[in-house]
Protein backbone atom coordinates (compact mmCIF):
# COMPACT_ATOMS: atom_id res chain seq x y z
CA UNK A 1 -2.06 27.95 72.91
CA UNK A 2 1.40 26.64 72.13
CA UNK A 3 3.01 26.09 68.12
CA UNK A 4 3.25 22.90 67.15
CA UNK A 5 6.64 21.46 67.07
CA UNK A 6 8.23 21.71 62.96
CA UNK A 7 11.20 20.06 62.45
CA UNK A 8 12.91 23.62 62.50
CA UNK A 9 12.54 23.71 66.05
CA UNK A 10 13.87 20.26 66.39
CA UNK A 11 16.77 21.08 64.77
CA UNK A 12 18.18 24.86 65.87
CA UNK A 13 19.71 23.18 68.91
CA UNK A 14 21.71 21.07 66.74
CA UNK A 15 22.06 23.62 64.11
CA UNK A 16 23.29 25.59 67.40
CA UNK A 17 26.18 22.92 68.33
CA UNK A 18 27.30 22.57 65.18
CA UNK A 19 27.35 26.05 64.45
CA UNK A 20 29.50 26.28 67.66
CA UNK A 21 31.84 23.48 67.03
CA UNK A 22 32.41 24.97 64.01
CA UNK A 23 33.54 28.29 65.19
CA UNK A 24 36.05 26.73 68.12
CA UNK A 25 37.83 24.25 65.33
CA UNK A 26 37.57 27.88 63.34
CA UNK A 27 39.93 29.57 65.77
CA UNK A 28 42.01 26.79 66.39
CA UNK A 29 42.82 25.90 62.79
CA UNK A 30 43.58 30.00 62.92
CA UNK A 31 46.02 29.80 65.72
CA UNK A 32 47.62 26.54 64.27
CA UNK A 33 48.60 29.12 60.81
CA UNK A 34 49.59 31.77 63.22
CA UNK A 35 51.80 29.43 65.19
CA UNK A 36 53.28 28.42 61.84
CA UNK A 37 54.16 31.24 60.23
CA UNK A 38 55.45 32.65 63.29
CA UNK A 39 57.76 29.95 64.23
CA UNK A 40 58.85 29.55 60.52
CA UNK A 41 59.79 33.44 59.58
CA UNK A 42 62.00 32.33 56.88
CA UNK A 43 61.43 33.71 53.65
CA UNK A 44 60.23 31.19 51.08
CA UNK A 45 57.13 29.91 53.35
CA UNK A 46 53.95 30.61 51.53
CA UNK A 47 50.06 30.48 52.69
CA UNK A 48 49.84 27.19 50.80
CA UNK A 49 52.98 25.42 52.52
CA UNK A 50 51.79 26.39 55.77
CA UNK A 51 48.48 24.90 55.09
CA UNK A 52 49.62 21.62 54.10
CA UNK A 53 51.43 21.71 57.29
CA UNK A 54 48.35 22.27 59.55
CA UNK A 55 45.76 20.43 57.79
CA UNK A 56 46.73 16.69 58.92
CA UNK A 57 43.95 14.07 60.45
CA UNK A 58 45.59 14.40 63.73
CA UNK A 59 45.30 18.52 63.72
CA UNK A 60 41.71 17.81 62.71
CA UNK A 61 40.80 14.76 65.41
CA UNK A 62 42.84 17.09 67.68
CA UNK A 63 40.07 20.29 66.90
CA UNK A 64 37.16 18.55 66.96
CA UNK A 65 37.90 16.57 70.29
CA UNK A 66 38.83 20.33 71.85
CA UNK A 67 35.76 21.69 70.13
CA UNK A 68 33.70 19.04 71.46
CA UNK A 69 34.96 19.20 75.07
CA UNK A 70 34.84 23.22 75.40
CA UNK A 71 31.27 23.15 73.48
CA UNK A 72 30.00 20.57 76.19
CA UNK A 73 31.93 22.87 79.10
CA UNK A 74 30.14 25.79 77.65
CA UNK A 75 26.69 24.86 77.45
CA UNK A 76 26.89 22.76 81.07
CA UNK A 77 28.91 26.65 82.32
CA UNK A 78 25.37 28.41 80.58
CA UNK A 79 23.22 26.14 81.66
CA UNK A 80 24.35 26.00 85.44
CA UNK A 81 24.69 29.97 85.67
């Protein structure tokens, strides 16, 4: 006999892709501050500097379009092999 269906099954694959977007806009906001405080070794460049410099809407549409695009390449990737 099978379990019904709850909404928490419904919603883990969702929970799953956002969960996953999440993490690859994660590490690219990390490598953005990495990239910025290694190009910038000046002294006088603080945490809060460099993320005023990283958190714009284009950084952000930028992320979530990667995220998007590498979360759909991963799960067609898993779902193929």
């Amino acid at each position: 006999m099978t379990p019904p269906h709850t909404p928490r099954r419904k919603l883990a694959p969702v929970l799953r892709a956002v969960v996953e977007v999440s993490f690859i806009v994660f590490l690219f906001y990390s490598n953005l501050l990495m990239g910025e405080f290694t190009r910038h070794t000046g002294t006088g460049k603080t945490l809060s500097a460099a993320l005023h410099d990283i958190f714009t809407p284009a950084s952000l549409a930028i992320g979530l379009i990667s995220a998007l695009i590498g979360y759909l390449i991963v799960e067609f990737l898993r779902k193929r092999f």
